[in-house]
Structure formats: structure tokens, C-alpha cells
N, C-alpha and C. Protein backbone atom coordinates (compact mmCIF):
# COMPACT_ATOMS: atom_id res chain seq x y z
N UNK A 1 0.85 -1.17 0.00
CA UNK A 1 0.00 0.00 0.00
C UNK A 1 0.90 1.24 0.00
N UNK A 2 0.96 2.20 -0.81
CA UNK A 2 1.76 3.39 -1.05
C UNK A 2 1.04 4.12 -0.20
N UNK A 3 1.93 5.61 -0.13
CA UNK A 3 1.26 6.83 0.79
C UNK A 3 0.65 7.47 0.03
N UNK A 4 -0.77 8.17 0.02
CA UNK A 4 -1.31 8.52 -0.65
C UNK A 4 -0.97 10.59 -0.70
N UNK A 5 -0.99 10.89 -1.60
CA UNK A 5 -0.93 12.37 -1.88
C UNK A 5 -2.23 13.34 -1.84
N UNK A 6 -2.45 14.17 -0.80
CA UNK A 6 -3.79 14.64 -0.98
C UNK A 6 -3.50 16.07 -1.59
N UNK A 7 -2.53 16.26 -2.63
CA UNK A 7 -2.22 17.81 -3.60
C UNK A 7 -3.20 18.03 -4.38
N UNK A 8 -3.59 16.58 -4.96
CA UNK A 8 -4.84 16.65 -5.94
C UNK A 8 -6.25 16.94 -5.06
N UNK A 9 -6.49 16.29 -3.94
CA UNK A 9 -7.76 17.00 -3.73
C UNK A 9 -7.71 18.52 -3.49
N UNK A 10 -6.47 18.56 -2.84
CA UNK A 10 -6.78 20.15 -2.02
C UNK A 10 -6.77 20.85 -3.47
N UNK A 11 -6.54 20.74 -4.55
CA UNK A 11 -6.10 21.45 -5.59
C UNK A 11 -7.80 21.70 -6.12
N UNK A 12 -8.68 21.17 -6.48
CA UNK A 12 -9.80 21.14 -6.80
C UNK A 12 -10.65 22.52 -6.17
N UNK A 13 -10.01 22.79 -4.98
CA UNK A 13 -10.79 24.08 -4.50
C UNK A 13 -10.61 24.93 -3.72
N UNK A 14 -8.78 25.14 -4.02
CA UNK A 14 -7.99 26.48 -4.28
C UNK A 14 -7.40 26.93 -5.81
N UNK A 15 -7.92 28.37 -6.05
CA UNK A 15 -7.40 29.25 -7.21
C UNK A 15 -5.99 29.35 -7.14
N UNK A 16 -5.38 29.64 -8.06
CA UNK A 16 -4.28 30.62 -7.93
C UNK A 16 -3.78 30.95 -7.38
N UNK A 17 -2.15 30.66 -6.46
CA UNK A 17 -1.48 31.63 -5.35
C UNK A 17 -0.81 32.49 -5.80
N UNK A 18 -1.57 34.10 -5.07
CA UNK A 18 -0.32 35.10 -5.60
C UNK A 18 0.78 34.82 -4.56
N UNK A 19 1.64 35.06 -5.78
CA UNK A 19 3.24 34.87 -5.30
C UNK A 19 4.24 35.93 -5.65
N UNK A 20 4.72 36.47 -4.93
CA UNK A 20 6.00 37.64 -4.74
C UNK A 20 7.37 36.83 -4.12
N UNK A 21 7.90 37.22 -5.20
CA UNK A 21 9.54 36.71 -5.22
C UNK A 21 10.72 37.33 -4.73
N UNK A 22 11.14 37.38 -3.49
CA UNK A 22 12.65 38.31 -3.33
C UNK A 22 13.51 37.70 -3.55
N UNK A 23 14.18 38.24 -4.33
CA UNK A 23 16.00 37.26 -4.68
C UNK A 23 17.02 37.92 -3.18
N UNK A 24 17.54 37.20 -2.87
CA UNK A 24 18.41 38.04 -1.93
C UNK A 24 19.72 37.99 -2.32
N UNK A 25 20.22 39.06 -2.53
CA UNK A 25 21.73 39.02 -3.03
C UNK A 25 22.34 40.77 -3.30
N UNK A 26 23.67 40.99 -3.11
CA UNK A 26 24.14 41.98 -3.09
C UNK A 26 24.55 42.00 -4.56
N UNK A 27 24.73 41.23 -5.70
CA UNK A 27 24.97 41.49 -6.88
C UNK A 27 23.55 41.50 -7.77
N UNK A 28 23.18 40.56 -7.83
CA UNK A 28 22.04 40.18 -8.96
C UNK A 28 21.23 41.89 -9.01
N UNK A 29 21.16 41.71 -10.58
CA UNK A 29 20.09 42.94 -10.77
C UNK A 29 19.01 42.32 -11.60
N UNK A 30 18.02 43.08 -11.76
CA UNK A 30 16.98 42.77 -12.96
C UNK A 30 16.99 42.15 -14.29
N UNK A 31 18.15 41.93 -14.98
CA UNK A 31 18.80 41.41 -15.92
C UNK A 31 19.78 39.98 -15.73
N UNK A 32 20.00 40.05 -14.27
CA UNK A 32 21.06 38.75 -13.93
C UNK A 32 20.05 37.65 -13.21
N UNK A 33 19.13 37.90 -12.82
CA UNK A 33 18.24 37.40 -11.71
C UNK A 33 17.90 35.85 -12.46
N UNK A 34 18.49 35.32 -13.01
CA UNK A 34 18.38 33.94 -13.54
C UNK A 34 17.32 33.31 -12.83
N UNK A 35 17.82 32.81 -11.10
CA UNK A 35 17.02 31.67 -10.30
C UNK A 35 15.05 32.59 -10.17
N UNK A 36 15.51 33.81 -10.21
CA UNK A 36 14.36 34.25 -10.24
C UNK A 36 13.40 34.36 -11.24
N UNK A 37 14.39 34.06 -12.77
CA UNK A 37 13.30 34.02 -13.78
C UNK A 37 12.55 32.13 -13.69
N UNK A 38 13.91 31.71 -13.17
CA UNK A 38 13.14 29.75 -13.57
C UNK A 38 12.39 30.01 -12.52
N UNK A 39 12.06 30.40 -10.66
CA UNK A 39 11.00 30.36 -10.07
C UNK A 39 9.65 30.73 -10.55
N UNK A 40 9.70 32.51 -11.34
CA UNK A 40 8.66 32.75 -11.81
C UNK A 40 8.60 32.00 -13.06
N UNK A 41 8.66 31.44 -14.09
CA UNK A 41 8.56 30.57 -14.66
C UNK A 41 7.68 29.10 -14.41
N UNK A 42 8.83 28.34 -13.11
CA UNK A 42 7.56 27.18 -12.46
C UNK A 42 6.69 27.73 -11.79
N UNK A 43 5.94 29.10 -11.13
CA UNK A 43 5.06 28.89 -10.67
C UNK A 43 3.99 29.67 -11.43
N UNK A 44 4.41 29.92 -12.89
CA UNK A 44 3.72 30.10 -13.97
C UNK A 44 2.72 29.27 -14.35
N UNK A 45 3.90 28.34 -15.05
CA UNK A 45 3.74 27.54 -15.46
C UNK A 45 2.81 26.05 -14.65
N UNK A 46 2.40 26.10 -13.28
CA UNK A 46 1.98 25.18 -12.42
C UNK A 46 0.38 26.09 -12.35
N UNK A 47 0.01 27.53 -12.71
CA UNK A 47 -1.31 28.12 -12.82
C UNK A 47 -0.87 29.22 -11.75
N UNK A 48 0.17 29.03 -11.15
CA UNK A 48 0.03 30.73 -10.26
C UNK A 48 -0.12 31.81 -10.58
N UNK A 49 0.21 32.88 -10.19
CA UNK A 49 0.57 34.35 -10.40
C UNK A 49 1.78 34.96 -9.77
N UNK A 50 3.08 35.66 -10.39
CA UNK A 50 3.85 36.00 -9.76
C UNK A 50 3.36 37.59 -9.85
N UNK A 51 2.69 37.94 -8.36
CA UNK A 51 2.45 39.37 -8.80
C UNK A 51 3.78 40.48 -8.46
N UNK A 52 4.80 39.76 -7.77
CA UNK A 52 6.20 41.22 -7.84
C UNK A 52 6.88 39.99 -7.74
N UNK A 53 8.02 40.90 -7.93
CA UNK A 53 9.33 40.44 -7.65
C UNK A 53 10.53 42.20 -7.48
N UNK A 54 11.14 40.90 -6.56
CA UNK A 54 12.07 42.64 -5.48
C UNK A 54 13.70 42.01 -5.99
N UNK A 55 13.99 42.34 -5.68
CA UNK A 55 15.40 41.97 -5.42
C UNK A 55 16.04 43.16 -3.97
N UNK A 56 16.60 42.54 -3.09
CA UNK A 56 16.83 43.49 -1.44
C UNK A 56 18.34 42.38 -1.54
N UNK A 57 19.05 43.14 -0.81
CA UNK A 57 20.24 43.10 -0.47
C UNK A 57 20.46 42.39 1.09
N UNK A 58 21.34 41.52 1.01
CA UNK A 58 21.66 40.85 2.29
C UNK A 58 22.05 41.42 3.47
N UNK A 59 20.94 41.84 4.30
CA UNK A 59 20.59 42.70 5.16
C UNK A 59 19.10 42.43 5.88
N UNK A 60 19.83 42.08 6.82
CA UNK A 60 18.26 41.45 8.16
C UNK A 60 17.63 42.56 8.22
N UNK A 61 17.60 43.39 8.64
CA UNK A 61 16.10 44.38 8.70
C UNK A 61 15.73 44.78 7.21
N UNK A 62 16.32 44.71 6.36
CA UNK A 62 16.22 45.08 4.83
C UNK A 62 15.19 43.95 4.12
N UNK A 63 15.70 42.77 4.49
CA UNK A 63 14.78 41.14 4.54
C UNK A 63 13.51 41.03 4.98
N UNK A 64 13.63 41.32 6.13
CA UNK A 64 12.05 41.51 6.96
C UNK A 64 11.06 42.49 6.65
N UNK A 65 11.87 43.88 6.30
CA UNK A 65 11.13 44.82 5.55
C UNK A 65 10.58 44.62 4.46
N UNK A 66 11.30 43.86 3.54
CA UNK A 66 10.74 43.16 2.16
C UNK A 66 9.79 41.96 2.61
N UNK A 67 9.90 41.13 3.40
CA UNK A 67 9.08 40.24 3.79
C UNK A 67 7.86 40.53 3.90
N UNK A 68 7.93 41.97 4.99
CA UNK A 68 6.79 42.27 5.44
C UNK A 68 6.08 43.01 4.44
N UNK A 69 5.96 43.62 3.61
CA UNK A 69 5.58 44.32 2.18
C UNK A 69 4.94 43.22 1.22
N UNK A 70 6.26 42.12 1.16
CA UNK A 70 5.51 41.34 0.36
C UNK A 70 4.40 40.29 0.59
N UNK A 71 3.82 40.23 1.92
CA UNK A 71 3.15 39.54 2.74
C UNK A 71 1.85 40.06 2.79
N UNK A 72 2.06 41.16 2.35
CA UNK A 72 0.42 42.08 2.56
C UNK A 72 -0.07 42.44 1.07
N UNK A 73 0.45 41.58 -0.11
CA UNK A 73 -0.40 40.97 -1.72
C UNK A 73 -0.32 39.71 -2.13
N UNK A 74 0.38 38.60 -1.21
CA UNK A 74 0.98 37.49 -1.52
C UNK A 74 0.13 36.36 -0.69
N UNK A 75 -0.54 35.32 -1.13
CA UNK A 75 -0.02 34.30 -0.84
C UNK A 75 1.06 33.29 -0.18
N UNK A 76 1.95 33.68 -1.29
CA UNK A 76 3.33 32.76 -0.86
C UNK A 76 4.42 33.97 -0.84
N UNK A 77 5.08 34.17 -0.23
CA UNK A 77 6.37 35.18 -0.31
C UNK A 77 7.70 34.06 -0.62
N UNK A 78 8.50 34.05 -1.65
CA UNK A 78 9.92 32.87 -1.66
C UNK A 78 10.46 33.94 -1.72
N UNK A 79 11.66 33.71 -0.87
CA UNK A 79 12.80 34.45 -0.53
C UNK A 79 14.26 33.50 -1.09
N UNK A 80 14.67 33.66 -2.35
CA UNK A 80 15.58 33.34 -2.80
C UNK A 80 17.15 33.61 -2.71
N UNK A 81 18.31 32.75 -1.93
CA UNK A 81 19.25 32.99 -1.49
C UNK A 81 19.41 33.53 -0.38
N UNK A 82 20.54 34.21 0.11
CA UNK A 82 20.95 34.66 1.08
C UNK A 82 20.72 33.70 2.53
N UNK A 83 21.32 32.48 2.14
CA UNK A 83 20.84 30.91 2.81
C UNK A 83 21.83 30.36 3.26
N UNK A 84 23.01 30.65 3.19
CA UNK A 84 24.80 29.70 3.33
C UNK A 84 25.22 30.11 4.28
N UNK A 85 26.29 29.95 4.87
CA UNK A 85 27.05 30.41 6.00
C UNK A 85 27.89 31.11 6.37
N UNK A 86 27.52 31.73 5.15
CA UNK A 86 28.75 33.44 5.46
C UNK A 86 28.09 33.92 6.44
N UNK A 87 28.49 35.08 6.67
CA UNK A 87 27.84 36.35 7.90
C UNK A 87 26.96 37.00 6.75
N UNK A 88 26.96 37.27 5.86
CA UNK A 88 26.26 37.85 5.12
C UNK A 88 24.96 37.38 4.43
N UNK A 89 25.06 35.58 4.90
CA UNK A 89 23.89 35.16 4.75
C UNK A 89 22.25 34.94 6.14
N UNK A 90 21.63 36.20 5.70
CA UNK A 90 20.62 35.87 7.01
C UNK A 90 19.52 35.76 6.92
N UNK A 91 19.16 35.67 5.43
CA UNK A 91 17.91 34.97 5.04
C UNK A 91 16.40 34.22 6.17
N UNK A 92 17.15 33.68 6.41
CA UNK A 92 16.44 32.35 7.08
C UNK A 92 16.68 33.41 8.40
N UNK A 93 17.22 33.84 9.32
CA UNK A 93 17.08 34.02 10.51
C UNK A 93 16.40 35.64 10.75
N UNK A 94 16.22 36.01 9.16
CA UNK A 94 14.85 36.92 8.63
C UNK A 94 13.61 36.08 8.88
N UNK A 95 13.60 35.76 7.97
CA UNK A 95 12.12 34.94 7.86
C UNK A 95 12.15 34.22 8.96
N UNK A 96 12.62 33.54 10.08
CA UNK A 96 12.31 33.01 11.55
C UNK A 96 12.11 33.93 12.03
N UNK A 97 12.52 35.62 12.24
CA UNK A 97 11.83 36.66 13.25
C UNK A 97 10.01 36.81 12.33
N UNK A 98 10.00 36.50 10.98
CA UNK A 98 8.49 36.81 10.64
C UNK A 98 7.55 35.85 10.82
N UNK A 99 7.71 34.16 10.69
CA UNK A 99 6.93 33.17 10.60
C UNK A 99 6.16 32.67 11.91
N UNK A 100 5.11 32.71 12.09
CA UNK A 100 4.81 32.75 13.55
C UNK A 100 4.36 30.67 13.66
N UNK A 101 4.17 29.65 12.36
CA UNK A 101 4.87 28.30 12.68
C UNK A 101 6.29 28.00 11.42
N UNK A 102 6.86 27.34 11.89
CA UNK A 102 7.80 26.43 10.99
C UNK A 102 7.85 25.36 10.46
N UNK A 103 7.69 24.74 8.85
CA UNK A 103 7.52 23.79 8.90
C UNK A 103 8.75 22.37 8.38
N UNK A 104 9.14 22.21 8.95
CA UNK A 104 10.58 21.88 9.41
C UNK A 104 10.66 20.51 8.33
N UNK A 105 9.75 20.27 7.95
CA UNK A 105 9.85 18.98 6.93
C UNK A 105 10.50 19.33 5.69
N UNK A 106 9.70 20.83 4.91
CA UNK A 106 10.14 21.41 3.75
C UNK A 106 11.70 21.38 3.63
N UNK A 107 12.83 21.82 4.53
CA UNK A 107 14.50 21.55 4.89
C UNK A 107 14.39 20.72 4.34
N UNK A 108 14.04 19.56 5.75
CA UNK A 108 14.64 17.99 5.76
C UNK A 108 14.80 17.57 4.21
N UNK A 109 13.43 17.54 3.53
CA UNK A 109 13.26 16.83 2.24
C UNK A 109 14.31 17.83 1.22
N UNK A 110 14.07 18.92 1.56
CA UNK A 110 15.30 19.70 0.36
C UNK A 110 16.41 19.28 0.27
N UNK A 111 17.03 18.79 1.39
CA UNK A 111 18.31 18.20 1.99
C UNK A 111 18.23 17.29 1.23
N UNK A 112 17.21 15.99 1.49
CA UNK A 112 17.21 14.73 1.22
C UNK A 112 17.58 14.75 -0.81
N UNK A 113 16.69 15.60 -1.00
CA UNK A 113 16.63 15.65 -2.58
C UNK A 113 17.65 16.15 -3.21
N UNK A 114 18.53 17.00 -2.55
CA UNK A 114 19.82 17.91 -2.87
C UNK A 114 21.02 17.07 -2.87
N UNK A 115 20.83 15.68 -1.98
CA UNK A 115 21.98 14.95 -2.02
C UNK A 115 22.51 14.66 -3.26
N UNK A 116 21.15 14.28 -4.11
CA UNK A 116 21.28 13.56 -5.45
C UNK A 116 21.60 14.09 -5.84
N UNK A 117 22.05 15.54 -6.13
CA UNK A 117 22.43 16.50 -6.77
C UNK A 117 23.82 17.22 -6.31
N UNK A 118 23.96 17.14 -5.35
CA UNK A 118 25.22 17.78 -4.82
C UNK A 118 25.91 16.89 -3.91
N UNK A 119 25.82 15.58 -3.73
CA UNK A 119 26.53 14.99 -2.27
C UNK A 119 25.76 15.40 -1.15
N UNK A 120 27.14 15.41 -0.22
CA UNK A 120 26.98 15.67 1.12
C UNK A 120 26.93 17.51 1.03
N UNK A 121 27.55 18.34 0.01
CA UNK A 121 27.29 19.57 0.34
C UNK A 121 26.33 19.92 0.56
N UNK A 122 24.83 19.36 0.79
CA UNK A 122 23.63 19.44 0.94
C UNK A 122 23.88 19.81 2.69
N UNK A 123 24.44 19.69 3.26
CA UNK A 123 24.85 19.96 4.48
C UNK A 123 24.39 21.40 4.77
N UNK A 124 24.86 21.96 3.46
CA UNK A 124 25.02 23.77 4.15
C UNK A 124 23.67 24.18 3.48
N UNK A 125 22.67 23.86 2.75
CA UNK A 125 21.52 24.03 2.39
C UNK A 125 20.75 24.29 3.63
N UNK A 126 19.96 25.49 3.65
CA UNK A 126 19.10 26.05 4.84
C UNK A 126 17.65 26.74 4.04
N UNK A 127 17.35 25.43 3.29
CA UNK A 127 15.92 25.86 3.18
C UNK A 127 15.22 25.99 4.19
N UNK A 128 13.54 26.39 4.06
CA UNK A 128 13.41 27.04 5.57
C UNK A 128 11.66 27.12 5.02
N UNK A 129 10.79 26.52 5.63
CA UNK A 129 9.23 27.11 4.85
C UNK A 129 8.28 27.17 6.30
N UNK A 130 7.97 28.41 6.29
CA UNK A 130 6.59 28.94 7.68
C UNK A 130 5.63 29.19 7.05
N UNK A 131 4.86 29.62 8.07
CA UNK A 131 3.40 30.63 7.68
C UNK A 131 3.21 31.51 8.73
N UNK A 132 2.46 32.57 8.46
CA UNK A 132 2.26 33.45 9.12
C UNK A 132 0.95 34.05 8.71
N UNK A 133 0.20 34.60 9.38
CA UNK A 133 -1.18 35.46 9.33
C UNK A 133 -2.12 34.85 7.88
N UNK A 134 -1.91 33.14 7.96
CA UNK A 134 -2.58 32.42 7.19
C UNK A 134 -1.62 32.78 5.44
N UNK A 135 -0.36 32.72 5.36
CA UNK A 135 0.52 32.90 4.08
C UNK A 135 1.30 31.92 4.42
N UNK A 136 2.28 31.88 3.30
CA UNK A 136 3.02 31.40 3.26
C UNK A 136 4.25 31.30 3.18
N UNK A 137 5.36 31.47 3.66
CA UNK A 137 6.92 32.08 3.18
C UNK A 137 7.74 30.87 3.13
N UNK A 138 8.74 31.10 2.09
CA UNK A 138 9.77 30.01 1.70
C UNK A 138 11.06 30.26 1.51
N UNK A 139 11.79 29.94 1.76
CA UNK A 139 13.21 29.97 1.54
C UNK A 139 14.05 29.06 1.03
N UNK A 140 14.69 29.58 -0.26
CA UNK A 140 15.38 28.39 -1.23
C UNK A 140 17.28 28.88 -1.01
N UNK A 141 17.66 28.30 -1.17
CA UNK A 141 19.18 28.40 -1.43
C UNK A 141 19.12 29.44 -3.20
N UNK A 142 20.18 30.04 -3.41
CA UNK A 142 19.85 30.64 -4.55
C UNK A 142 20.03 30.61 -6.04
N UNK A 143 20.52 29.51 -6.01
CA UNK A 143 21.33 28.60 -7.57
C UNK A 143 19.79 28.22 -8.14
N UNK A 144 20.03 28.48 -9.34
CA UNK A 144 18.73 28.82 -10.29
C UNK A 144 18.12 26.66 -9.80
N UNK A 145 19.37 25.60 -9.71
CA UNK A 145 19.49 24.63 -9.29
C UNK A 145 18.59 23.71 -8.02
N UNK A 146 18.93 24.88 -7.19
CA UNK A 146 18.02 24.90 -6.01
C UNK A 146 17.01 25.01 -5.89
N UNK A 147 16.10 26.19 -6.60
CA UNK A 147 15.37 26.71 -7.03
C UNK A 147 14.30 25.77 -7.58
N UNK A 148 15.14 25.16 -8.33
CA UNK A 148 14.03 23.90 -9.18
C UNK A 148 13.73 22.74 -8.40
N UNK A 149 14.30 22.79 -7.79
CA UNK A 149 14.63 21.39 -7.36
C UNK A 149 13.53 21.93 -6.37
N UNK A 150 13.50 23.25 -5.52
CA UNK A 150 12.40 22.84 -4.53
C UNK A 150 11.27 23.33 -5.26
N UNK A 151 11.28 23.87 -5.90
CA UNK A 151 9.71 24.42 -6.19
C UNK A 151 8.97 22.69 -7.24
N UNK A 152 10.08 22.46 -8.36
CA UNK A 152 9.10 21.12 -8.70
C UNK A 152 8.73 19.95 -7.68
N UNK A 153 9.97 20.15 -6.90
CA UNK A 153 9.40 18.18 -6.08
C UNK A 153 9.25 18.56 -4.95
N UNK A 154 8.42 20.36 -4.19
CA UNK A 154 8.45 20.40 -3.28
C UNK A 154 7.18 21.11 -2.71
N UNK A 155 7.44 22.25 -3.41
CA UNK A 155 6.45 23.27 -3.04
C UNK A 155 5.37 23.43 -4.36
N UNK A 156 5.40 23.14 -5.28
CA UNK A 156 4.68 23.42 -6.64
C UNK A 156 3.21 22.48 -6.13
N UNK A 157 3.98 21.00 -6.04
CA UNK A 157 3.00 19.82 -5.82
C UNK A 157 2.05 20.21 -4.37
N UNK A 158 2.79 20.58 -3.40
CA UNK A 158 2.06 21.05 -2.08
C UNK A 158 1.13 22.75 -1.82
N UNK A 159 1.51 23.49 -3.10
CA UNK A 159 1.16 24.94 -2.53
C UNK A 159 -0.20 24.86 -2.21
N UNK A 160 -1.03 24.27 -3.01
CA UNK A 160 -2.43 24.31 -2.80
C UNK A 160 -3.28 23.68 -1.66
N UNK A 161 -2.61 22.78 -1.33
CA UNK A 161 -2.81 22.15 -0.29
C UNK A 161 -2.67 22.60 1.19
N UNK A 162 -1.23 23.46 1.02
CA UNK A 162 -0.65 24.01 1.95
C UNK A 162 -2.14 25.13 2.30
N UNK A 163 -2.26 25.94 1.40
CA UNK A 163 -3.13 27.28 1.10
C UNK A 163 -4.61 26.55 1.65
N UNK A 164 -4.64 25.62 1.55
CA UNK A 164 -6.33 25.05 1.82
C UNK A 164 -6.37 24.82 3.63
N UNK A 165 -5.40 24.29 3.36
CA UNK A 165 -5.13 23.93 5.30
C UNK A 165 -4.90 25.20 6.17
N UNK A 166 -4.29 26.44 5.43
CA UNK A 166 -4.14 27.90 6.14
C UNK A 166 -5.43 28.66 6.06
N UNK A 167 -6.88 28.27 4.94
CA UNK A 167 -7.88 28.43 5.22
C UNK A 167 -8.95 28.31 5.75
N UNK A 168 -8.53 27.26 6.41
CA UNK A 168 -9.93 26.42 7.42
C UNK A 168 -9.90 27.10 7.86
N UNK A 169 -9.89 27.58 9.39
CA UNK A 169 -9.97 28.09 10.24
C UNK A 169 -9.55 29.61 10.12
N UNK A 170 -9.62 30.61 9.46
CA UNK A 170 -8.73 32.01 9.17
C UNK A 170 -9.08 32.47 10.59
């Protein structure tokens, strides 16, 4: 007996997630933003809407400020990069001062799936997925690579589902 997937029911009766994209990075501009064109792309292409996209600079109150902006037209907010272990990466310990749960599985499995792809450097991968005030926020590592990897076998298949379960109860 396999585990069964309930993406397809919840999908039947949720629309469209608007989705706003921040790339986080001190170089990328509007023209370089690669991982940000394949995100808006898959969640095009899966029936979403990408209604913005920012690009903010690796900078914790700069992060949260964009978080918080993009949280009040969005659905889903993905926060792309600014995920590794420099000092300059604080991504994730942005989005943990905004997410009021964590859902700690979205990592694990990024990890799990990243092996195949990178080894053990999957180690320093700090994907990261909450919710907050019934939304959704995500955090990918920022290689256009990463990117795919979580939005097809991760978040694409689950958004609707996710979005149906943050509506029961508003």
C-alpha cells in the first residue's frame, strides 16, 4: 500500500497563489536574476501568479522589511538565497523573526533531494518554509538549481494544499 498524496484534492478548490519573489543578493540585478526568472517561470507555469518580484540586499532588517511588504499581496512570499554560511547570509534568521509556525519537513526533504544533486554539500543548504497570518513564506538556497529542485518536487506539488489547510480556520 503506497502513501497517498492529498495535492490533488486540495487542488480542486484552491485558485491561484499570488506569489512575490525576493531574490536576496548583493549582486544580482533585474537582468542577472536567472534563479528568479526559472521560479517565476515554475510557478507560472503550475497556474500561479507571480504578482512582484524585489530583489533586497543581504541585510536582516532590509529582509524583513521586504518580507513584510511582500506579505500584505501574496499568498506565498519565496525568498531566494541569502541561505549559506557566510555572515552575510541571514535569510532564514529573517524569515524566523516573521513566521509565527515552521515547517521543518520542507528543509529535511530539500536536503534529502539535494543529495542527489550535490553529495553531502547538501549539508550547508538552509531551506526554511513557515506561515504566518494564514501565508506562506519560503526559503530556497539561490542557484537557479536549487530553485528547481524545490519548487518542482516540493512546493509546486504542495502549494495548494498548503493554502487550503491555512484556510480552514482564518
Amino acid at each position: 500500500m503506497g502513501v497517498r498524496d492529498h495535492s490533488e484534492d486540495a487542488a480542486r478548490d484552491i485558485g491561484a497563489a499570488r506569489c512575490h519573489i525576493l531574490t536576496v543578493s548583493d549582486s544580482r540585478t533585474a537582468k542577472t536574476d536567472e534563479s528568479g526568472d526559472v521560479a517565476a517561470g515554475l510557478l507560472e507555469k503550475a497556474g500561479h501568479k507571480v504578482v512582484k518580484r524585489d530583489i533586497v540586499e543581504n541585510d536582516l532588517s532590509k529582509i524583513v522589511i521586504a518580507i513584510k511588504y511582500a506579505l500584505d499581496g501574496a499568498d506565498l512570499v519565496l525568498a531566494l538565497g541569502g541561505t549559506g554560511v557566510s555572515r552575510r547570509d541571514v535569510t532564514v534568521e529573517a524569515v524566523r523573526g516573521v513566521v509565527e509556525k515552521e515547517l521543518p519537513g520542507f528543509g529535511e526533504l530539500f536536503r534529502v533531494l539535494s543529495v542527489k544533486e550535490i553529495g553531502t554539500a547538501a549539508i550547508l543548504s538552509r531551506a526554511l518554509l513557515g506561515t504566518t497570518g494564514g501565508k506562506i513564506v519560503a526559503v530556497t538556497p539561490g542557484s537557479p538549481g536549487a530553485v528547481r529542485l524545490a519548487l518542482q518536487e516540493i512546493l509546486v506539488p504542495q502549494l495548494k494544499h498548503l493554502l487550503r489547510e491555512l484556510r480552514k480556520h482564518p
